[in-house]
Protein backbone atom coordinates (compact mmCIF):
# COMPACT_ATOMS: atom_id res chain seq x y z
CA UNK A 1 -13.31 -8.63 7.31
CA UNK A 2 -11.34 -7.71 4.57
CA UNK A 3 -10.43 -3.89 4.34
CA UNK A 4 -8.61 -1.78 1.64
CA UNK A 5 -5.04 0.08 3.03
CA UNK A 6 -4.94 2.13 -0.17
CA UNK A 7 -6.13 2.82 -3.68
CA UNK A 8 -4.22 4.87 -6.10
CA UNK A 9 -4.72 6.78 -9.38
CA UNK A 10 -2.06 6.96 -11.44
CA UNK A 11 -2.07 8.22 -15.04
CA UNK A 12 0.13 6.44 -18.26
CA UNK A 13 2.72 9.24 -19.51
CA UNK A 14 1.14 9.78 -23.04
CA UNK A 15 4.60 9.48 -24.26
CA UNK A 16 4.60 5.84 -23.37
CA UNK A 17 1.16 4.93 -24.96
CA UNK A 18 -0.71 8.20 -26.55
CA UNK A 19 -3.99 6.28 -27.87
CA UNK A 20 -4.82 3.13 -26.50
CA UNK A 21 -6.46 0.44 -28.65
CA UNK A 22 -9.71 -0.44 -27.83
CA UNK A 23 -10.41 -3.31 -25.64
CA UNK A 24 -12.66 -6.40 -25.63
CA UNK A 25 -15.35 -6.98 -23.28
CA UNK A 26 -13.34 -9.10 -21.30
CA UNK A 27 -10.51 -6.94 -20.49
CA UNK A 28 -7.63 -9.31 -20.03
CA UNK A 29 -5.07 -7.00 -21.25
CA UNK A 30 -3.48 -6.19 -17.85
CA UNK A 31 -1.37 -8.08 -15.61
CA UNK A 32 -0.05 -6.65 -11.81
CA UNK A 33 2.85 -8.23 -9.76
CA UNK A 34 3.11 -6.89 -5.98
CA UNK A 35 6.53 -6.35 -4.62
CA UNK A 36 7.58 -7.69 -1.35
CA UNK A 37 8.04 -4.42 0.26
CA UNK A 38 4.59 -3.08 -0.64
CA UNK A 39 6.17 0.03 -0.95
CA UNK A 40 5.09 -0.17 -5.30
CA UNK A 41 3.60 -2.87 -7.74
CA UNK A 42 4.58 -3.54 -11.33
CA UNK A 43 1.67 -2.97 -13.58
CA UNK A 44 2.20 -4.95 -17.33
CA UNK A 45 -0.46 -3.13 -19.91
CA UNK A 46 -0.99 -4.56 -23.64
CA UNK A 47 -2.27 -2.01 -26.15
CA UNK A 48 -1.43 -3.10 -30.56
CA UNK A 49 1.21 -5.58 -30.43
CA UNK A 50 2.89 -4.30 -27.36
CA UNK A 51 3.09 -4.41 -24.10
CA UNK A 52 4.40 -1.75 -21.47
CA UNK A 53 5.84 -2.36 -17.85
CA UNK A 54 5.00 0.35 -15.27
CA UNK A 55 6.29 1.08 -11.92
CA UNK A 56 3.44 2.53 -9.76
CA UNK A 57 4.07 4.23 -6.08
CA UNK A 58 1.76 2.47 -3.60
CA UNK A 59 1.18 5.62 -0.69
CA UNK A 60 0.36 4.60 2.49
CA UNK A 61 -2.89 7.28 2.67
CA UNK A 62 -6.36 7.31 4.44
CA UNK A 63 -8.80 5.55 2.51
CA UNK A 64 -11.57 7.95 1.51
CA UNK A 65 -15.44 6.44 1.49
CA UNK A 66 -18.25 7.94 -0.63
CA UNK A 67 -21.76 6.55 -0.94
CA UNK A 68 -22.20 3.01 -0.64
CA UNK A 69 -18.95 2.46 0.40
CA UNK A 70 -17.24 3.45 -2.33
CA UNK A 71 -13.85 3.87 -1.77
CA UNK A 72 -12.33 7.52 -3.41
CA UNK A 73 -8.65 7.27 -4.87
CA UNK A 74 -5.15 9.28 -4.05
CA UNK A 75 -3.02 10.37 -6.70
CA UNK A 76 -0.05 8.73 -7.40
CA UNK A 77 3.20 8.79 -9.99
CA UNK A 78 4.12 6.45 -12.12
CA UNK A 79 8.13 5.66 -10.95
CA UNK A 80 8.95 4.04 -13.96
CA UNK A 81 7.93 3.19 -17.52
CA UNK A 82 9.30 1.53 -20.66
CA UNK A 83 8.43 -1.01 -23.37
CA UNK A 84 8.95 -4.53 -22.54
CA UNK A 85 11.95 -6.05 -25.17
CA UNK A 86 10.45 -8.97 -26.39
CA UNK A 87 8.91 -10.32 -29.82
CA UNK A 88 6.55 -8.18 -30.51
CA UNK A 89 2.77 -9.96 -31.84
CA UNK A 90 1.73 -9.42 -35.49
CA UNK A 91 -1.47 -8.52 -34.88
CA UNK A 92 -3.15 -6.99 -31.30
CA UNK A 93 -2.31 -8.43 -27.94
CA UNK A 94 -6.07 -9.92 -26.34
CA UNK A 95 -4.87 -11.31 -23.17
CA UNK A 96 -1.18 -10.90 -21.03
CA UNK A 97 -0.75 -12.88 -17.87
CA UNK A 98 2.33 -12.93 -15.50
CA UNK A 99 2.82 -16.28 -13.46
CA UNK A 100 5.10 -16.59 -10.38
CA UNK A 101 8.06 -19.07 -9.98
CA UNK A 102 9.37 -20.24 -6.99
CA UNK A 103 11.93 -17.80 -6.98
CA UNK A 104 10.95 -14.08 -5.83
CA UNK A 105 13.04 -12.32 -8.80
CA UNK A 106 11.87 -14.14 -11.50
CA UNK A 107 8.42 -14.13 -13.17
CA UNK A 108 6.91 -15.69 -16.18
CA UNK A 109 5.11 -12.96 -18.56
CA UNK A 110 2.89 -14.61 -21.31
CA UNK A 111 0.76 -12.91 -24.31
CA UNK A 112 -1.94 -14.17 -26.99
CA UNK A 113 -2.93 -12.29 -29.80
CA UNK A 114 -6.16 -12.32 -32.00
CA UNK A 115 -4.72 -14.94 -34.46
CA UNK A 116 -3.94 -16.77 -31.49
CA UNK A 117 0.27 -16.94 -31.27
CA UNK A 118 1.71 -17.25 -28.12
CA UNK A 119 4.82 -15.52 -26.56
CA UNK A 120 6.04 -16.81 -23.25
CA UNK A 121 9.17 -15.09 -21.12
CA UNK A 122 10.97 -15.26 -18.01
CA UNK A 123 11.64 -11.92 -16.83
CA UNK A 124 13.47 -11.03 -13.66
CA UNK A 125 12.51 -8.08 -11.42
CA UNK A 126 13.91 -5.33 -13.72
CA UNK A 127 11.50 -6.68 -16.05
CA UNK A 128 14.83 -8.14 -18.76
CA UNK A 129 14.29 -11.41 -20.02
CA UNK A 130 16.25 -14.50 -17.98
CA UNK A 131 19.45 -15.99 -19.90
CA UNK A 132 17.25 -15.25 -23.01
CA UNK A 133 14.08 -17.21 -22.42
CA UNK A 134 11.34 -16.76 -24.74
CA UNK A 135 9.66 -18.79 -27.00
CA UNK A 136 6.35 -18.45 -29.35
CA UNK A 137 4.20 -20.94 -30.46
CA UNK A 138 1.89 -20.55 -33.71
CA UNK A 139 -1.43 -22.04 -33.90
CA UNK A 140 -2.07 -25.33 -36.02
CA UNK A 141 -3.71 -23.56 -38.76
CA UNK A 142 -0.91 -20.49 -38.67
CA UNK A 143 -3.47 -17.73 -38.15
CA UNK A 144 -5.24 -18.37 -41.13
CA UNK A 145 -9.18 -16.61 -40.75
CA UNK A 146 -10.49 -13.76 -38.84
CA UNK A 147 -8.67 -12.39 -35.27
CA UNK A 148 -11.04 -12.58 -32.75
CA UNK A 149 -10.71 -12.33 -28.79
CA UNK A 150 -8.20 -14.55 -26.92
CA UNK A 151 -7.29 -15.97 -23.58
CA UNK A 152 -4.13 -17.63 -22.03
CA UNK A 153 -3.91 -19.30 -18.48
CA UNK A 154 -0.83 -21.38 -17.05
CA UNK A 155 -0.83 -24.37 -14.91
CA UNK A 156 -0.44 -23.31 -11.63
CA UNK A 157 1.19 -26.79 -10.67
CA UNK A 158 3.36 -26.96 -14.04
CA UNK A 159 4.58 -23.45 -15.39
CA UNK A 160 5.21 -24.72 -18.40
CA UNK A 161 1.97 -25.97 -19.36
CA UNK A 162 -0.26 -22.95 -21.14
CA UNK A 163 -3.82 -23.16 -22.68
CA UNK A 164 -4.99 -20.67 -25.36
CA UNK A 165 -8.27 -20.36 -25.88
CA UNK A 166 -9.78 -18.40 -29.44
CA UNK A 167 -13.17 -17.70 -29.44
CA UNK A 168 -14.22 -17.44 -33.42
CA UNK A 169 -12.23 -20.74 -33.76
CA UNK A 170 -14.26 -22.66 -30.21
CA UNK A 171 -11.50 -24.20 -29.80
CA UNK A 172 -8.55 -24.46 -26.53
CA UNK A 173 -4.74 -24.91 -27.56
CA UNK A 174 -2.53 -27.17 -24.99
CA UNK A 175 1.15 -26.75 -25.40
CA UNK A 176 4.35 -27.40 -22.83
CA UNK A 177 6.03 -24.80 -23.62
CA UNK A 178 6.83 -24.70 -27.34
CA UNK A 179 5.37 -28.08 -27.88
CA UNK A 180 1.71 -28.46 -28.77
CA UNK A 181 -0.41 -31.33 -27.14
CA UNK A 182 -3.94 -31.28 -28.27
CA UNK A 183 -6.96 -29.60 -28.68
CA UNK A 184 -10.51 -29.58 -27.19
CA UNK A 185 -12.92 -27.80 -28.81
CA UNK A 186 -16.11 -26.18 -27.67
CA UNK A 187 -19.85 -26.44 -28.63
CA UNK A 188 -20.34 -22.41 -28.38
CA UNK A 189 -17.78 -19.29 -28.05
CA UNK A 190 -15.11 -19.95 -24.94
CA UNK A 191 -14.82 -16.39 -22.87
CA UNK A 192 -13.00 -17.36 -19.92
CA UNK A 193 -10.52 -20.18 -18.46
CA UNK A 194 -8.70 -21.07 -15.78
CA UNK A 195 -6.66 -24.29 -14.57
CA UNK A 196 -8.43 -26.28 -11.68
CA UNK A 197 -5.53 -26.72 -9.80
CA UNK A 198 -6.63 -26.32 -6.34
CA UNK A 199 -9.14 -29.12 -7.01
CA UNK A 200 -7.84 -32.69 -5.10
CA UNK A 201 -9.08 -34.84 -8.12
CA UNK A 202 -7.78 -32.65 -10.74
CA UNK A 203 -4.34 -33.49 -11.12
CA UNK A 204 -3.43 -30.24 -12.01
CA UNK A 205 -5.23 -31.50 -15.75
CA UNK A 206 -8.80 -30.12 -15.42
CA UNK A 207 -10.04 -26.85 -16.92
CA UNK A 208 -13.11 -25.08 -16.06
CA UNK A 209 -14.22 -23.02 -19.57
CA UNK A 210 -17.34 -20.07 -20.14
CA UNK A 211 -18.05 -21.08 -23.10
CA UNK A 212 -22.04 -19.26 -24.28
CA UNK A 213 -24.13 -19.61 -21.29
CA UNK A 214 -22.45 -23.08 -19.92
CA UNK A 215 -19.41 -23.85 -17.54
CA UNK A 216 -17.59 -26.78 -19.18
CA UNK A 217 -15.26 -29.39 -17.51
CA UNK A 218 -12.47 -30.73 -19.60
CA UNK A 219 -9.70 -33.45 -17.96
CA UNK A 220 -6.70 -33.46 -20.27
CA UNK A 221 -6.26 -36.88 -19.38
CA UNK A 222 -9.46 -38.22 -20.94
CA UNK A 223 -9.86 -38.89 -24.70
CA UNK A 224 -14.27 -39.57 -24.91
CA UNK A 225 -16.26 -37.10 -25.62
CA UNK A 226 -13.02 -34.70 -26.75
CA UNK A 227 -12.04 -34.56 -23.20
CA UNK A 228 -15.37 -32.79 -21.95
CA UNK A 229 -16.34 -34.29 -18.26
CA UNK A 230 -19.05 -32.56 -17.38
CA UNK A 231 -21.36 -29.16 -18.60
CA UNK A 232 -22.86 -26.71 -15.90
CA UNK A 233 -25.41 -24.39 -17.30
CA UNK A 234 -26.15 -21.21 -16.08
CA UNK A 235 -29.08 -18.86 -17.28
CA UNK A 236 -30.94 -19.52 -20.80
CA UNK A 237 -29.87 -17.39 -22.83
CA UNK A 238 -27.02 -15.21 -20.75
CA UNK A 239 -23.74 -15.27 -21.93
CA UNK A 240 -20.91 -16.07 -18.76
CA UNK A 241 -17.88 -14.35 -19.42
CA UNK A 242 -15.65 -15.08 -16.18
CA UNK A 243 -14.68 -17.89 -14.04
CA UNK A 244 -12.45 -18.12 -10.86
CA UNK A 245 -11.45 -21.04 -8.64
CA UNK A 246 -10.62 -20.58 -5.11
CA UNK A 247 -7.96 -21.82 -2.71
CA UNK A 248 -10.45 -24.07 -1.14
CA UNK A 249 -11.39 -25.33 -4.67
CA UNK A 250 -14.96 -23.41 -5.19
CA UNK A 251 -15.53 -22.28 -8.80
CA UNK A 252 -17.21 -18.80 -9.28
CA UNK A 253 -18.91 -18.24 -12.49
CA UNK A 254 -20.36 -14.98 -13.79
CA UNK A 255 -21.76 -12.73 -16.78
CA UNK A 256 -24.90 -11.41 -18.45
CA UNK A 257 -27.19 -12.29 -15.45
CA UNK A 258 -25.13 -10.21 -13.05
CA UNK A 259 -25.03 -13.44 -10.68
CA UNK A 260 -22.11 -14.60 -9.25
CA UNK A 261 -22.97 -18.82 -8.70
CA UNK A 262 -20.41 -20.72 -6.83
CA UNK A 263 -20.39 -24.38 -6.92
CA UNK A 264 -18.66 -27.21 -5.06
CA UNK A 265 -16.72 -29.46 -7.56
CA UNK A 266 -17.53 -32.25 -6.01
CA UNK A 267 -20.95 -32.44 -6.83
CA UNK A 268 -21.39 -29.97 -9.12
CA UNK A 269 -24.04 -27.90 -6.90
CA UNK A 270 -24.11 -24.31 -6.35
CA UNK A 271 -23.54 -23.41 -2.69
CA UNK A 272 -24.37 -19.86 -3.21
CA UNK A 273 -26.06 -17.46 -5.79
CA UNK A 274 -25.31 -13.58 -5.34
CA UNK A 275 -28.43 -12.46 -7.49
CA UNK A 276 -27.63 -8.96 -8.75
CA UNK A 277 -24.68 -7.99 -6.88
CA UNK A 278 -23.50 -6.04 -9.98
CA UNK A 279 -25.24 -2.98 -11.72
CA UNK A 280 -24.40 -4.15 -15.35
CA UNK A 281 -22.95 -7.54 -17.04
CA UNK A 282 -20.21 -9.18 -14.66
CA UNK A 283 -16.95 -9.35 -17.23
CA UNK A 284 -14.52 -10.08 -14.47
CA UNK A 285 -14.14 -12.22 -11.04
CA UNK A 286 -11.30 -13.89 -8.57
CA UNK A 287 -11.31 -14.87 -5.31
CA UNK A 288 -9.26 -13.02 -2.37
CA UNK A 289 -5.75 -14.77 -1.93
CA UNK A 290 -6.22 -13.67 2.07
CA UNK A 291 -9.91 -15.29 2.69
CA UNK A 292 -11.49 -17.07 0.22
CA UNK A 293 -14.95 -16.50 1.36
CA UNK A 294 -14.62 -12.47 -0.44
CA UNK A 295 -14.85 -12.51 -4.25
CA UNK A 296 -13.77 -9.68 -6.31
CA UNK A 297 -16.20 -8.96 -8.96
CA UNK A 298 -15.47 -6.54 -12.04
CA UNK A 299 -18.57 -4.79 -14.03
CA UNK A 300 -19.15 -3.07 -17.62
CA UNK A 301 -20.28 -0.11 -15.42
CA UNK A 302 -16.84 0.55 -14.42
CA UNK A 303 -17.41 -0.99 -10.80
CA UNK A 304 -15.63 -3.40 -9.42
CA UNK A 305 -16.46 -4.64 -5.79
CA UNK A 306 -15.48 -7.00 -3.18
CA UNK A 307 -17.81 -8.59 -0.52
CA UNK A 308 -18.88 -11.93 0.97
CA UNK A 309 -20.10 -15.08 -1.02
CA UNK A 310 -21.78 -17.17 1.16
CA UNK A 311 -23.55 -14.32 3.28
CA UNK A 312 -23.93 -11.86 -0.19
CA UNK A 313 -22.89 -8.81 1.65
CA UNK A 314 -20.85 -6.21 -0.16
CA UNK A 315 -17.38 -4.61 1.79
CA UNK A 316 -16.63 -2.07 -0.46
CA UNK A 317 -16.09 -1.26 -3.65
CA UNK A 318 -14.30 1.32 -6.42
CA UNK A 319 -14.80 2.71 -9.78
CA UNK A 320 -12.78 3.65 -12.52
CA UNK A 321 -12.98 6.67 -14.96
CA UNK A 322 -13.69 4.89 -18.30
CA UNK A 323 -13.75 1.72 -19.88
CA UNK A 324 -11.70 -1.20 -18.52
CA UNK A 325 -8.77 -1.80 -20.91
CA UNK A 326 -7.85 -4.17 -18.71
CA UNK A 327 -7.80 -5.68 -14.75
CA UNK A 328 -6.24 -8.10 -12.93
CA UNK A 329 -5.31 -8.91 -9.20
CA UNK A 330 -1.69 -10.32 -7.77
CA UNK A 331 -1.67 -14.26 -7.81
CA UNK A 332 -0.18 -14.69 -4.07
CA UNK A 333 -1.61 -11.15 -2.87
CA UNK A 334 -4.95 -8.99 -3.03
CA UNK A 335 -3.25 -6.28 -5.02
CA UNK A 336 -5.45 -5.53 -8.01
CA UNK A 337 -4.89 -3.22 -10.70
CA UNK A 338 -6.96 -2.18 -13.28
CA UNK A 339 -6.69 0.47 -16.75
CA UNK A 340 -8.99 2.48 -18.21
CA UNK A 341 -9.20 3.97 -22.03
CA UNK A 342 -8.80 7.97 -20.38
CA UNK A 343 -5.17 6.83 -19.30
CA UNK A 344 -5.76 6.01 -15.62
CA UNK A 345 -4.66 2.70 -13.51
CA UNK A 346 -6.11 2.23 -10.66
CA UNK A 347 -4.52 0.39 -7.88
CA UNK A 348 -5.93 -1.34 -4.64
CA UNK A 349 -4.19 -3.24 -1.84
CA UNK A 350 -6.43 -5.31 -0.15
CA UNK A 351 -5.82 -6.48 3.87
């Protein structure tokens, strides 16, 4: 049964960022890489056309349980802060996300805006870009319109592959690296994505969009019907705002209903519904990188939770202060951070 070792509090030096920008509903604005020593965790944070790197103390402490099993937080400093030197966006940041290499010291660090221009960087541990690498892509009609909310996810089995998705425009950007491939375009609003890499048939080519109140399948490698495979639809008339894939190659998918529905990608069934295991509208979800049975599942109400799929059992769960500016977990370890509007980041490691 998975357990949390710690959760922190930790509050952003005003100097650093002294009003936030507001967030989107999906609050994808927040990226978290775990060090090896567990000993701290580097916490990226997007607010205007910025983004901030933060060094947060992990303390080995007793974990505190309220009502519920809630879990209570220690306070905790923030080691180190400072503005990340890259490109800065010309218009606010909607989604960050950091992808591992193979290498421990080096990470890749990429950012949308609400035009939809990308920025991509290898940083190394002290956060300082790699022999210069960066690059931005514009989008094929250069920004032109209203900004709207944005989303960015890398292929897992090729780093250099990123899709952009921009929700006023239903459409999802391809590229390798600077180099744009195609387009699909969606029927309703896209609010989520994610590479389906750990799916046998996939390729590392297949992406699993929320797009209104269906889960779309789209194979890069297919040219009928604009690439769209197959359509999953979830509740009439309830948005879905979050999708996750597991290690074992189960898709989660979750929003308005405040049901989490996995289903087997083989068939396209759902092998579990977790009716109403959230208080409000389910904005967030991933599966645990230690047992992929546990789901982490992020709420408007500030809540976010972790517990058992297939048996719908909560463990435990936390709550921030405020709004969710943004939340994210570690992509080889259950270390997830998340930021509120009041200031706060919240940090759990997850055993």
């Amino acid at each position: 049964m998975l357990e949390a070792k710690r959760l922190n509090k930790a509050v952003v030096p005003e100097s650093l960022i002294p009003h936030p920008s507001p967030a989107n509903l999906r609050s994808t604005r927040l990226a978290v890489h775990a060090n090896g020593d567990a000993s701290s965790c580097w916490v990226y944070i997007a607010s205007g056309s910025r983004i901030y790197k933060l060094r947060i103390l992990m303390d080995d402490s007793f974990v505190a349980r309220g009502k519920e099993s809630l879990l209570i937080p220690e306070r905790t400093q923030v080691l180190d802060s400072s503005v990340v030197n890259r490109c800065p966006h010309r218009s606010e940041i909607q989604s960050i996300m950091l992808a591992e290499t193979e290498s421990k010291d080096c990470s890749i660090l990429g950012s949308v805006d609400s035009y939809g221009t990308l920025i991509v960087s290898k940083l190394d541990a002290s956060g300082a870009d790699v022999d210069g690498f960066t690059y931005s892509v514009s989008p094929r009609d250069f920004g032109v319109g209203e900004g709207s909310w944005a989303g960015l996810c890398f292929n897992p089995n090729q780093l250099s592959m990123a899709a952009v998705a921009r929700s006023f425009c239903k459409s999802i950007d391809i590229y390798d690296q600077d180099i744009y491939l195609r387009t699909l375009r969606t029927l309703w609003y896209p609010s989520s994505l994610i590479f389906m890499d750990n799916f046998n048939e996939s390729g590392g080519s297949m992406l699993a969009i929320t797009e209104g109140s269906q889960l779309s399948i789209w194979d890069l490698r297919m040219k009928e019907n604009g690439g769209c495979v197959h359509r999953v639809m979830g509740s009439v008339g309830d948005m879905l705002y979050a999708v996750s894939i597991s290690s074992s190659g189960n898709i989660a998918a979750a929003g308005a209903d405040r049901t989490v529905t996995i289903y087997d990608p083989r068939r396209w069934s759902a092998l579990s519904r977790w009716l109403n295991c959230s208080k409000y509208e389910i904005t967030g979800l991933t599966f645990s990188s230690v047992d992929p049975n546990y789901i982490y599942v992020q709420g408007v109400d500030y809540e976010v939770l972790c517990g058992q799929w297939r048996e719908r059992e909560k463990a435990f769960s936390f709550r921030g202060d405020s709004n969710w500016l943004g939340f994210s977990k570690s992509s080889n370890r259950d270390v997830l951070a998340g930021w509120c509007d009041s200031g706060s980041i919240f940090v759990a490691d997850v055993s």
